[in-house]
C-alpha atoms as a PDB file:
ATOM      1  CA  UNK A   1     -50.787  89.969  90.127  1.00  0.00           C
ATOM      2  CA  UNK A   2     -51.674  87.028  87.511  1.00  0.00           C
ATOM      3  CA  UNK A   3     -49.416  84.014  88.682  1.00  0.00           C
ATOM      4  CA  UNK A   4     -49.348  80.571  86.627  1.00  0.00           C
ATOM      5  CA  UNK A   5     -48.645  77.831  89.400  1.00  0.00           C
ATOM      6  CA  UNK A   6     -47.111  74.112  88.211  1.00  0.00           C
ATOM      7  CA  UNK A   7     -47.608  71.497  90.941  1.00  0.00           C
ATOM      8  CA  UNK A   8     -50.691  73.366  92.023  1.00  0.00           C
ATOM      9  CA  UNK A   9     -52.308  69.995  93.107  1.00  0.00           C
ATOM     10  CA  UNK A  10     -49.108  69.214  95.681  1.00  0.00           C
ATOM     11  CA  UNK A  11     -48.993  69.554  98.874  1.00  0.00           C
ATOM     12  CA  UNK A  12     -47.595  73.088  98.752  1.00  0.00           C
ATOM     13  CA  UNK A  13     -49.741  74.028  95.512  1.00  0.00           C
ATOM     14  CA  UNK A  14     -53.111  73.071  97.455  1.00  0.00           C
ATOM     15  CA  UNK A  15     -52.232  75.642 100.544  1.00  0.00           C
ATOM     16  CA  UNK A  16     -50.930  78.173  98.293  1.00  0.00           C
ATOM     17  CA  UNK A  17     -53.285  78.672  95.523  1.00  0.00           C
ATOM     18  CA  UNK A  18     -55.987  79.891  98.446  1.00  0.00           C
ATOM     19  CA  UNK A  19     -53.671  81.969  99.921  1.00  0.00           C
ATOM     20  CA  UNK A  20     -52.450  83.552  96.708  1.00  0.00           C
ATOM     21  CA  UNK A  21     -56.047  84.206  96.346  1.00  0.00           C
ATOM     22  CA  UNK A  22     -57.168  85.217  99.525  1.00  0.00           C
ATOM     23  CA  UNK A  23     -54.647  88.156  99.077  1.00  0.00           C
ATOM     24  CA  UNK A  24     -56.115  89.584  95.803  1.00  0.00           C
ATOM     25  CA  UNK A  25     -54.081  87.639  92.933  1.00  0.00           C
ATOM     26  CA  UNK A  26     -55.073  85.858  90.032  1.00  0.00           C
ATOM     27  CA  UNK A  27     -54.147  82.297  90.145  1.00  0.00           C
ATOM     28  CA  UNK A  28     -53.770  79.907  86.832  1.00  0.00           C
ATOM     29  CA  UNK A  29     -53.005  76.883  87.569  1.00  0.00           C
ATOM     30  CA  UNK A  30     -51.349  74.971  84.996  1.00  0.00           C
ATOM     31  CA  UNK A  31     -52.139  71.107  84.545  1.00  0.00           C
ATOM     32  CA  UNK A  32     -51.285  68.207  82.496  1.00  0.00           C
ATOM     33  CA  UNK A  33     -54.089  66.651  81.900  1.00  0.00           C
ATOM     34  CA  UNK A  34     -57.113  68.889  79.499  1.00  0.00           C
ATOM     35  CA  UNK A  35     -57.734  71.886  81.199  1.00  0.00           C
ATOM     36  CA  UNK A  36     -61.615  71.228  82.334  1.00  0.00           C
ATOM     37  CA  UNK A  37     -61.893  74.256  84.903  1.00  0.00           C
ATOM     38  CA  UNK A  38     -62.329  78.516  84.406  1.00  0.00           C
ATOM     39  CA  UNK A  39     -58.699  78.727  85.977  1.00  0.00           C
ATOM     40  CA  UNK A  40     -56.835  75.794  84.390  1.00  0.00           C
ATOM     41  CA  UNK A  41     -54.404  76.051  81.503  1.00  0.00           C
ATOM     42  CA  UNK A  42     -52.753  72.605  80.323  1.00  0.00           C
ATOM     43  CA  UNK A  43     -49.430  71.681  79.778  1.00  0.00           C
ATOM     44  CA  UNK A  44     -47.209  69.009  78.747  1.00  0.00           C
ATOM     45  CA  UNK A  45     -43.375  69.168  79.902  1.00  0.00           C
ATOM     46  CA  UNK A  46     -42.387  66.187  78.320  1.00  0.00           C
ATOM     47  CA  UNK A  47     -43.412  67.501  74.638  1.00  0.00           C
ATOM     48  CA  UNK A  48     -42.521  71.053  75.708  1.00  0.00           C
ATOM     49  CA  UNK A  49     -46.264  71.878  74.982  1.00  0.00           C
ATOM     50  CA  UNK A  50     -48.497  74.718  76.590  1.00  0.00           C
ATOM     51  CA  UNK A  51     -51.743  75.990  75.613  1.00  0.00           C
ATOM     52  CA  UNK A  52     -51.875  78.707  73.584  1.00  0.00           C
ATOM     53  CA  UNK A  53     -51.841  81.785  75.355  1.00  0.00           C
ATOM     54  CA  UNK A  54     -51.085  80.708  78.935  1.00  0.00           C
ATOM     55  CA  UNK A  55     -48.789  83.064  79.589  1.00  0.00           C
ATOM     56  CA  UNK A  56     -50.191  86.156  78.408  1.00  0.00           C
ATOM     57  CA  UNK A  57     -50.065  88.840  80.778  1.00  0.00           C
ATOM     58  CA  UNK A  58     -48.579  86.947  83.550  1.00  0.00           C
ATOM     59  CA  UNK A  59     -46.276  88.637  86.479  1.00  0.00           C
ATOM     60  CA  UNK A  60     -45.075  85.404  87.314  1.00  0.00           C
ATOM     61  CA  UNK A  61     -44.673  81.225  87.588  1.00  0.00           C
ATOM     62  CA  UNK A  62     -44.338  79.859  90.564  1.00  0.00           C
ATOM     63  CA  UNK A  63     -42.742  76.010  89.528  1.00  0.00           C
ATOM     64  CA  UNK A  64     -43.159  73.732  92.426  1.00  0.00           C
ATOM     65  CA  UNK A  65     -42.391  70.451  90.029  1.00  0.00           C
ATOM     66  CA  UNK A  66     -40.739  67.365  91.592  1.00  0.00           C
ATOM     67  CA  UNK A  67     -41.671  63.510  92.705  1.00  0.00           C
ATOM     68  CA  UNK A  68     -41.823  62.024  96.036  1.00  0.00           C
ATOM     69  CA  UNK A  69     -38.205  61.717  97.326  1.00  0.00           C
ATOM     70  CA  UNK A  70     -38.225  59.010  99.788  1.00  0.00           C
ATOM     71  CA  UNK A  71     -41.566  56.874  98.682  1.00  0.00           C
ATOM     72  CA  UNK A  72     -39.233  54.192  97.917  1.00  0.00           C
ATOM     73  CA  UNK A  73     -35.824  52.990  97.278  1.00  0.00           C
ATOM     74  CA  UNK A  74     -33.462  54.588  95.109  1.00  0.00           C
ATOM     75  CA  UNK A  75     -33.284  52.462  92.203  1.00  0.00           C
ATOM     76  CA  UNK A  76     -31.395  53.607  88.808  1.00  0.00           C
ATOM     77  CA  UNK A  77     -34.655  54.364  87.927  1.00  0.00           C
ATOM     78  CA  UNK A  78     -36.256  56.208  90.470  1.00  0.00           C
ATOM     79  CA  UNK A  79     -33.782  58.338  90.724  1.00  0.00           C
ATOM     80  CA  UNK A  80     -34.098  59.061  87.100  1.00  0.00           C
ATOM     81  CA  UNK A  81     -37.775  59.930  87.352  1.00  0.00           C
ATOM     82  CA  UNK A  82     -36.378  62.487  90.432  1.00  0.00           C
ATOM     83  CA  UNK A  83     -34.083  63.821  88.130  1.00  0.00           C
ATOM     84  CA  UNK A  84     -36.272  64.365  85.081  1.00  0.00           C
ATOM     85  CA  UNK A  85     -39.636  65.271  87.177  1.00  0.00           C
ATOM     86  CA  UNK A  86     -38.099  68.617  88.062  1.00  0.00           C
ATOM     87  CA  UNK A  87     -35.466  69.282  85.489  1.00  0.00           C
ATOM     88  CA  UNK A  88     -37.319  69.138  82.468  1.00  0.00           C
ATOM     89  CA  UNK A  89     -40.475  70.771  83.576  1.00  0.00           C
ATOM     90  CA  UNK A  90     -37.836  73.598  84.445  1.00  0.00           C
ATOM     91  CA  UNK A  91     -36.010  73.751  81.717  1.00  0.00           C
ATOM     92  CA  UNK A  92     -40.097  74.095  79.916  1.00  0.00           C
ATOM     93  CA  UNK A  93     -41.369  76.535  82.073  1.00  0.00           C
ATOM     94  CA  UNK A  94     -37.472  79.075  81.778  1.00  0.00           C
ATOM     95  CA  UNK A  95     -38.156  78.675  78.442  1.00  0.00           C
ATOM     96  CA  UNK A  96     -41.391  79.824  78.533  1.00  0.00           C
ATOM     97  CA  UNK A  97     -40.882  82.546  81.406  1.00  0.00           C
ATOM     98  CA  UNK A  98     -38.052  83.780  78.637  1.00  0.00           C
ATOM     99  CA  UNK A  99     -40.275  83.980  75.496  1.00  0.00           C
ATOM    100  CA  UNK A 100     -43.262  85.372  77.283  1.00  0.00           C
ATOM    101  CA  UNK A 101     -40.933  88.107  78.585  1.00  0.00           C
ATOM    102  CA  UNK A 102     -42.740  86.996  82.416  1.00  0.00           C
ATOM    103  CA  UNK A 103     -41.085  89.293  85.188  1.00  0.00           C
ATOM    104  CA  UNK A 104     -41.029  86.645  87.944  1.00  0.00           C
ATOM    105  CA  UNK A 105     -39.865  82.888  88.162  1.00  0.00           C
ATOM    106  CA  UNK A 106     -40.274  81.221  91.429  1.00  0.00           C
ATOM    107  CA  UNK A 107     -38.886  77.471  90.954  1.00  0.00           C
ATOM    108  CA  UNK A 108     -38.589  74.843  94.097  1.00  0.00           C
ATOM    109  CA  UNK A 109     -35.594  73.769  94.916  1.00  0.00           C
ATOM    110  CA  UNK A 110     -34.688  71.769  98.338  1.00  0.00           C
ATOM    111  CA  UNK A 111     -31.809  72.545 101.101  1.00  0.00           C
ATOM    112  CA  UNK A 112     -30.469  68.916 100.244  1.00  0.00           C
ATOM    113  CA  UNK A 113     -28.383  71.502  97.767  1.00  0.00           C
ATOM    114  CA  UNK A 114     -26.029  71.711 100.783  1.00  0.00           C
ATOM    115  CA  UNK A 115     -25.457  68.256 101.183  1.00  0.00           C
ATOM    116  CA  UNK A 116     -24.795  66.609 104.547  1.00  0.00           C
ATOM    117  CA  UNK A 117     -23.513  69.854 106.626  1.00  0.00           C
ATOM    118  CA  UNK A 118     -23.046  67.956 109.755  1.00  0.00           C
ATOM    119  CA  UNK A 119     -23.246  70.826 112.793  1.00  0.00           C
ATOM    120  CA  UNK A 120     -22.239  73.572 110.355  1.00  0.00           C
ATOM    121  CA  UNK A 121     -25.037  76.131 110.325  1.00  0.00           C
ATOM    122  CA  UNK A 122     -25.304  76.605 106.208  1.00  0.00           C
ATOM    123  CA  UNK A 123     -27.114  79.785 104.605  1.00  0.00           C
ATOM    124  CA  UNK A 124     -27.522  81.005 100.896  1.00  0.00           C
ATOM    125  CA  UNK A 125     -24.117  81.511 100.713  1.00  0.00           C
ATOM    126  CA  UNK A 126     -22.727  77.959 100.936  1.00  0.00           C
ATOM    127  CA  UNK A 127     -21.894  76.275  98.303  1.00  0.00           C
ATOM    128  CA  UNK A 128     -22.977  73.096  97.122  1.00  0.00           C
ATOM    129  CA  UNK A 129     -22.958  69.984  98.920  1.00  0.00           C
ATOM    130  CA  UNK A 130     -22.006  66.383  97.221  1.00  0.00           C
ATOM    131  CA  UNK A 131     -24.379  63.495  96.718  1.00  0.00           C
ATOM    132  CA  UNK A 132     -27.206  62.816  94.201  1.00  0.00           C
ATOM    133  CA  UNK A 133     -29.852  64.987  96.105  1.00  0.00           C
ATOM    134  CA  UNK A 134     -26.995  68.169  95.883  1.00  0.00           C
ATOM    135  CA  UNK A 135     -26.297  67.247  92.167  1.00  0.00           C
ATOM    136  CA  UNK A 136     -29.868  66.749  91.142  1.00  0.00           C
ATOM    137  CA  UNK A 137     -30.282  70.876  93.374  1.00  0.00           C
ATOM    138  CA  UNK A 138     -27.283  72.205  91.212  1.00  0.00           C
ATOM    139  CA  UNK A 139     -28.603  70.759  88.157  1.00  0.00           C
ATOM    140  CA  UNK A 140     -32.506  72.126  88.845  1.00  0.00           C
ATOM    141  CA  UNK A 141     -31.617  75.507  89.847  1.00  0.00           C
ATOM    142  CA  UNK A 142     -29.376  75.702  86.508  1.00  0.00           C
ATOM    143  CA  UNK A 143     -32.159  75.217  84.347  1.00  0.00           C
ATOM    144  CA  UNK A 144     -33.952  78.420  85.302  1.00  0.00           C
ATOM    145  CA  UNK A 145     -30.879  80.089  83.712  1.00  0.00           C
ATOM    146  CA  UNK A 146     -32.780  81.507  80.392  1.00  0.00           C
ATOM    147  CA  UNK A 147     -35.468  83.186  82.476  1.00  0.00           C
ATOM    148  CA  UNK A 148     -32.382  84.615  84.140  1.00  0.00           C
ATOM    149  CA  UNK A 149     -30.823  86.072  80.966  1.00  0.00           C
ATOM    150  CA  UNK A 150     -34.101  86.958  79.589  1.00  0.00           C
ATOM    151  CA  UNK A 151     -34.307  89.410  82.959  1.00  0.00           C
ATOM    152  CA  UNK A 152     -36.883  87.399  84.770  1.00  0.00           C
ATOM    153  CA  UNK A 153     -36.184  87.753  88.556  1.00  0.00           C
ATOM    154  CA  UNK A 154     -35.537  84.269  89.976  1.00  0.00           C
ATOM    155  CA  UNK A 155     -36.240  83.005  93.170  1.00  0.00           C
ATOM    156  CA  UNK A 156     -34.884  79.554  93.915  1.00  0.00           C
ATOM    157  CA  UNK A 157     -36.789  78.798  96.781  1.00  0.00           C
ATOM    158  CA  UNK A 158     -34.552  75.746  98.986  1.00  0.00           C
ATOM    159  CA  UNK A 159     -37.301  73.953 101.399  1.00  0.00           C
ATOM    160  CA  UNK A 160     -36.769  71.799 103.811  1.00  0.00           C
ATOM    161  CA  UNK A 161     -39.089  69.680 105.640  1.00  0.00           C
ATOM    162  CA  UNK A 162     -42.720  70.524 105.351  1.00  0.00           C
ATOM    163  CA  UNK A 163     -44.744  70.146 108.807  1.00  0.00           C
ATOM    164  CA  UNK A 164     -47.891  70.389 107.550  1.00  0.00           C
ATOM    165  CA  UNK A 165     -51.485  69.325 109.382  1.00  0.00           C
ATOM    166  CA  UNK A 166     -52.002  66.458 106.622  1.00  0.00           C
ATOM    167  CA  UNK A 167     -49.351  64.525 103.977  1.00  0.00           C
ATOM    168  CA  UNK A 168     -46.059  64.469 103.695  1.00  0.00           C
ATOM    169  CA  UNK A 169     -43.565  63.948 106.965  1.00  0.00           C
ATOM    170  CA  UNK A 170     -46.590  64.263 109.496  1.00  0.00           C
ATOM    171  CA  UNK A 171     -48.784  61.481 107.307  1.00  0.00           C
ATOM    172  CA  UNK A 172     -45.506  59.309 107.956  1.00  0.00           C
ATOM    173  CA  UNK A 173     -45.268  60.048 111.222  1.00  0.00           C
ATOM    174  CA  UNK A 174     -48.413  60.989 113.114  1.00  0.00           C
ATOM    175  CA  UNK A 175     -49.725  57.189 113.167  1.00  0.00           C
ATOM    176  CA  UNK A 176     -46.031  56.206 114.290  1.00  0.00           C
ATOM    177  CA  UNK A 177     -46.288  58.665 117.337  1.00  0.00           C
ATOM    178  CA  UNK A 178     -49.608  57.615 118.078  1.00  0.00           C
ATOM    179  CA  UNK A 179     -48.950  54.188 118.750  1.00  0.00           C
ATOM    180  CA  UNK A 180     -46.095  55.069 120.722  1.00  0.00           C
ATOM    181  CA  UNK A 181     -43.904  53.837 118.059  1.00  0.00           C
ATOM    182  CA  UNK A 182     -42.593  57.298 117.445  1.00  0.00           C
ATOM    183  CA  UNK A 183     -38.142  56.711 117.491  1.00  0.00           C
ATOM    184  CA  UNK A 184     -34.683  58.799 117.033  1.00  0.00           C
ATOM    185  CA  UNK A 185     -32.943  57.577 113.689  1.00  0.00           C
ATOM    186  CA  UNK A 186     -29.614  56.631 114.024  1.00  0.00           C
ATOM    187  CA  UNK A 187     -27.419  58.662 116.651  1.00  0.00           C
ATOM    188  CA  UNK A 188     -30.027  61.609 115.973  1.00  0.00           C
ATOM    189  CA  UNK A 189     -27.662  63.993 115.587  1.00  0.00           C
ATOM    190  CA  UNK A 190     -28.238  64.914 111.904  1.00  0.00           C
ATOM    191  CA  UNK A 191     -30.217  68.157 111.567  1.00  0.00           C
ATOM    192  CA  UNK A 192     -33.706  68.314 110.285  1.00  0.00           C
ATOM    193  CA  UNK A 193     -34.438  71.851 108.609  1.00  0.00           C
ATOM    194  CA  UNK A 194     -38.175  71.933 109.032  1.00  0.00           C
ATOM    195  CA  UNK A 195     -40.922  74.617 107.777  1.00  0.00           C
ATOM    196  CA  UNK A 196     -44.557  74.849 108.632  1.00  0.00           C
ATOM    197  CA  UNK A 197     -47.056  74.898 105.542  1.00  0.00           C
ATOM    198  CA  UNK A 198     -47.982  77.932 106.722  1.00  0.00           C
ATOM    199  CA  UNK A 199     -44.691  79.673 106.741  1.00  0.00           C
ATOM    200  CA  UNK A 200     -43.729  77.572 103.451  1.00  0.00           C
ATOM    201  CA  UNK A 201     -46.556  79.552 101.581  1.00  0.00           C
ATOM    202  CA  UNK A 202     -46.180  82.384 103.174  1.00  0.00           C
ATOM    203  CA  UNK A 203     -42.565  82.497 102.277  1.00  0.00           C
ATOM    204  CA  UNK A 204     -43.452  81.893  98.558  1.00  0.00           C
ATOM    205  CA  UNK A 205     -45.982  85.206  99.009  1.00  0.00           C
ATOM    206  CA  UNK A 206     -43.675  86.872 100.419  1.00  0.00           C
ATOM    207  CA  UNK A 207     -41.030  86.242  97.336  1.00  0.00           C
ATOM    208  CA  UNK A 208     -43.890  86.943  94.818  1.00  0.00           C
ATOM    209  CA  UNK A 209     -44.464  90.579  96.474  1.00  0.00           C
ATOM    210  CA  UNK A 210     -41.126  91.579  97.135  1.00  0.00           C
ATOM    211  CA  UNK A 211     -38.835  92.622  94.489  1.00  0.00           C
ATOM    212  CA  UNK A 212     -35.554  92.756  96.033  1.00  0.00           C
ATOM    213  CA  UNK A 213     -35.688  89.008  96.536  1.00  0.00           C
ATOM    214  CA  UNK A 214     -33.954  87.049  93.843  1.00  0.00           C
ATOM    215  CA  UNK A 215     -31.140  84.006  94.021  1.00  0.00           C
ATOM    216  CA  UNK A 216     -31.543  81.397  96.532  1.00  0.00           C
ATOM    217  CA  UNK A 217     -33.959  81.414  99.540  1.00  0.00           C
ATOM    218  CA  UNK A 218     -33.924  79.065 102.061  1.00  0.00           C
ATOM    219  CA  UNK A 219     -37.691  77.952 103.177  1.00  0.00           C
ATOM    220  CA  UNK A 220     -36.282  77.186 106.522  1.00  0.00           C
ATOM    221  CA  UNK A 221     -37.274  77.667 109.887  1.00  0.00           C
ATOM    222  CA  UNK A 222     -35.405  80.351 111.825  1.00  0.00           C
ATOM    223  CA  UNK A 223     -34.144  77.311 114.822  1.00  0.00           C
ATOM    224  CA  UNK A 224     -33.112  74.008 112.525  1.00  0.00           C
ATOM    225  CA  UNK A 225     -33.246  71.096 115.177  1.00  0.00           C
ATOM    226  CA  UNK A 226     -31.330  67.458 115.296  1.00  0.00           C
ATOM    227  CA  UNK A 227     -33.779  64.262 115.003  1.00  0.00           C
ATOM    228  CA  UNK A 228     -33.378  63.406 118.674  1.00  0.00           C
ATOM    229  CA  UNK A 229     -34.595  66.873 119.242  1.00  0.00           C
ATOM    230  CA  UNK A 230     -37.720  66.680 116.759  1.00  0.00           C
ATOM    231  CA  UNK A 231     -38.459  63.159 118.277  1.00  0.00           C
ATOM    232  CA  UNK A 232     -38.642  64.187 121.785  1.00  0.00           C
ATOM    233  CA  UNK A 233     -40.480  67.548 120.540  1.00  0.00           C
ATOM    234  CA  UNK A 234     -42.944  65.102 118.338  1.00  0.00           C
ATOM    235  CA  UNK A 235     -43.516  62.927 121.135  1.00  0.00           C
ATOM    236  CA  UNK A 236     -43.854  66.198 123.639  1.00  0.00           C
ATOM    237  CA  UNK A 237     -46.931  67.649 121.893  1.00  0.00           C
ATOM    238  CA  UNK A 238     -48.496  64.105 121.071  1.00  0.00           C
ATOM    239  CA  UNK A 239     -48.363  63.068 124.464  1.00  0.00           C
ATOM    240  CA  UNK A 240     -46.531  59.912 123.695  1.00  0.00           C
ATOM    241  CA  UNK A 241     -43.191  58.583 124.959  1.00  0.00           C
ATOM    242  CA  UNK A 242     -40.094  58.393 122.365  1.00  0.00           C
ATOM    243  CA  UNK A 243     -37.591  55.884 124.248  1.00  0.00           C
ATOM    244  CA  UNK A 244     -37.389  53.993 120.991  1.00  0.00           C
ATOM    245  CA  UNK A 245     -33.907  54.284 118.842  1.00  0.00           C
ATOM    246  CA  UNK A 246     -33.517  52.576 115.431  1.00  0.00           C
ATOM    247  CA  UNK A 247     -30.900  51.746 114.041  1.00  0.00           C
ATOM    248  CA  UNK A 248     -29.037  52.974 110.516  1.00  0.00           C
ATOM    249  CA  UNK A 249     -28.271  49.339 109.951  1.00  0.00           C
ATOM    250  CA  UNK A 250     -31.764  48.772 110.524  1.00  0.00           C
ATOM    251  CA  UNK A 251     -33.037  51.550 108.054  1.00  0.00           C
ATOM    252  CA  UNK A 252     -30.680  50.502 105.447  1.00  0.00           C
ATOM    253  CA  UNK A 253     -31.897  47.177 104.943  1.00  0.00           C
ATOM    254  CA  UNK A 254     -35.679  48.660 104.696  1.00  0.00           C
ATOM    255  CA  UNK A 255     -34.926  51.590 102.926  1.00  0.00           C
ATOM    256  CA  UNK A 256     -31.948  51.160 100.906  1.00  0.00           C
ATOM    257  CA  UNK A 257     -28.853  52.596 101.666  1.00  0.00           C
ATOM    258  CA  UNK A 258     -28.237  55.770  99.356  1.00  0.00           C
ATOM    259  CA  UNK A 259     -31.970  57.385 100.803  1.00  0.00           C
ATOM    260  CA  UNK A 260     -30.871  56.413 103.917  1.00  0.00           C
ATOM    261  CA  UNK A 261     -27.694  57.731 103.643  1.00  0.00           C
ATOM    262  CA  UNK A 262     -28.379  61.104 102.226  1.00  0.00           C
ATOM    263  CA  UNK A 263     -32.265  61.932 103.438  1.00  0.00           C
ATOM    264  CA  UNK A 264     -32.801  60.216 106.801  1.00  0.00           C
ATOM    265  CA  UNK A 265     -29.003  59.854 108.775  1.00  0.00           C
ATOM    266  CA  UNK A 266     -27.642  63.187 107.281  1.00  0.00           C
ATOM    267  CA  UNK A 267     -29.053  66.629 106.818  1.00  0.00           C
ATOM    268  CA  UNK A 268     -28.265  70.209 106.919  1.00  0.00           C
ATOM    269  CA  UNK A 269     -28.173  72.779 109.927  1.00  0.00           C
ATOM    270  CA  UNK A 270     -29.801  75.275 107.047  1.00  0.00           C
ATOM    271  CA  UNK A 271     -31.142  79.163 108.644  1.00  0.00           C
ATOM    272  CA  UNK A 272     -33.489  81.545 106.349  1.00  0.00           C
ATOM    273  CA  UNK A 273     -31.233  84.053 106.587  1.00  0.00           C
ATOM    274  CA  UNK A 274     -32.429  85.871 103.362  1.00  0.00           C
ATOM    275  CA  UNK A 275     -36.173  86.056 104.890  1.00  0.00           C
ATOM    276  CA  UNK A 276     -34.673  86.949 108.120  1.00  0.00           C
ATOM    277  CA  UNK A 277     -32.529  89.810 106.422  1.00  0.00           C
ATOM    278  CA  UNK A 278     -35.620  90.770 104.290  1.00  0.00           C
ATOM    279  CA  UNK A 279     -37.880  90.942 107.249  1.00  0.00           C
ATOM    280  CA  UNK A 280     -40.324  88.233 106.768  1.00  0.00           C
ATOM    281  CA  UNK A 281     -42.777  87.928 109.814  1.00  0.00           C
ATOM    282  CA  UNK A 282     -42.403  83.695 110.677  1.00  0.00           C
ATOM    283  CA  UNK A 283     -45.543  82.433 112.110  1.00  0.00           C
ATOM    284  CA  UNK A 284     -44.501  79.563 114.030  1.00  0.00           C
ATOM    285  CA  UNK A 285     -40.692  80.396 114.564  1.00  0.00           C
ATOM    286  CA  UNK A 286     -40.101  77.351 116.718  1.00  0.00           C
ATOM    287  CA  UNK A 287     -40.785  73.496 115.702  1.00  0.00           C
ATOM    288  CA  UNK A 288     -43.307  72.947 119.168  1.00  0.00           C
ATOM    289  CA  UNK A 289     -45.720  76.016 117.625  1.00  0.00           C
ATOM    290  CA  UNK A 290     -45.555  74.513 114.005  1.00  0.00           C
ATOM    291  CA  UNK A 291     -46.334  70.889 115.222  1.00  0.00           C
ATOM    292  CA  UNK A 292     -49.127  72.151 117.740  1.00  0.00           C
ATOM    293  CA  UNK A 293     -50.657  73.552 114.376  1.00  0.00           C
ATOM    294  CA  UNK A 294     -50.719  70.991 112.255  1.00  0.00           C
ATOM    295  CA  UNK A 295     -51.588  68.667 115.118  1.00  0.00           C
ATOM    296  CA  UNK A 296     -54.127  70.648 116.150  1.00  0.00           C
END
């Protein structure tokens, strides 16, 4: 299979162009600055520009598109830039997907779609939650809609929290833990849907390859834990106590109170229940095996 990735040099591009390869496919990888290497193709969202060609003979785009969430506080702004880093590169590559008459679309998406779900255990089904993170979901997911009508089968992949051996949560928190610094947020009761890189790629794979996926997939692990739960299971396989609590008034004031509102006091009690319907094999089905791996 021939598959064009955007946001191939992300923390979920970089694991799965290797493993896309590793299994026998033909990997583009589409960038916005000139294309210098054999197996990049440029692009420029913002002018709605693509390199002649690109798409020729692909089976499918995988879009993983989308800034930093929770780098720093949600100014007007910022969350402008969250907005229009995955919308309009959507809304490019549809487009595109439609023209080129490409079978597959795989476009990220995040479980923050449900909103804050409180103990309610939320699959594809559910609808969508309120708050900017839902609204900026519904509004990302919409704009695969002309690869849809074109007859493109469209994954909208909904991940959660990536554990992955370097970047993203761990880089935040592996140097916390390891001073012993490692705390529960809040009451740390609000869910944390985690993933391990491994199963977050694999997932993606396992999309690509199987045709009777399509809709929304949750990139979820199969047992979605609270924070005080992660935080004793973080501190657990680190070897480091967790007696620490801080406080939401306390993580307001440093990192402003919408974020910490909707990403860090709230989440969602999301399951995979498409993978788990569809079969797909999890390779670390519980949070302590996907932290011993990327810790390891």
């Amino acid at each position: 299979m021939r598959v064009a990735i955007a946001g191939s040099s992300g923390l979920i591009g970089t694991a799965l162009v290797p493993l896309l390869r590793q299994a026998g496919h033909d990997v583009l990888r589409l960038v916005r600055s000139r294309s210098r290497a054999p197996d990049e193709r440029s692009w420029d969202p913002s002018a709605a520009t693509m390199d002649v060609g690109t798409l020729e003979g692909t089976d499918a785009v995988v879009n993983l598109c989308g800034s930093a969430l929770a780098n720093r506080r949600w100014s007007g702004e910022i969350k402008q830039a969250i907005r229009d880093s995955r919308i309009g590169p959507t809304e490019v590559l549809a487009a595109a997907v439609a023209e080129h008459r490409v079978p597959i679309l795989i476009n990220a998406s995040g479980v923050g779609y449900y909103g804050d779900t409180g103990n309610r255990e939320v699959d594809e089904t559910a609808p969508v939650g309120s708050g900017f993170l839902a609204q900026v979901c519904r509004d990302w997911e919409a704009a695969t809609a002309p690869a849809e009508r074109a007859g493109a089968r469209v994954v909208r992949v909904r991940t959660g929290l990536v554990i992955s051996p370097s970047g993203g949560l761990m880089g935040q928190l592996k140097p916390l833990f390891a001073l012993g610094l490692g705390a529960q947020l809040g009451s740390g009761g609000q869910y944390m849907p985690w993933i391990s890189l491994d199963d977050e790629v694999g997932a993606i794979r396992f999309a690509l390859e199987h045709d009777e996926l399509s809709g929304p997939v949750n990139l979820s692990g199969p047992d979605p834990v609270t924070n005080a739960e992660f935080t004793r299971a973080m501190g657990e396989v680190m070897h480091r106590p967790t007696p620490l609590v801080v406080p939401g008034f306390a993580l307001r004031l440093l990192r402003g109170t919408e974020l910490v509102k909707e990403m860090v006091l709230t989440g969602q009690r999301a399951v995979p229940a498409v993978l788990r319907t569809h079969g797909y094999p999890f390779q670390h089905p519980t949070l302590t095996a996907a932290l011993v791996a990327a810790l390891e």
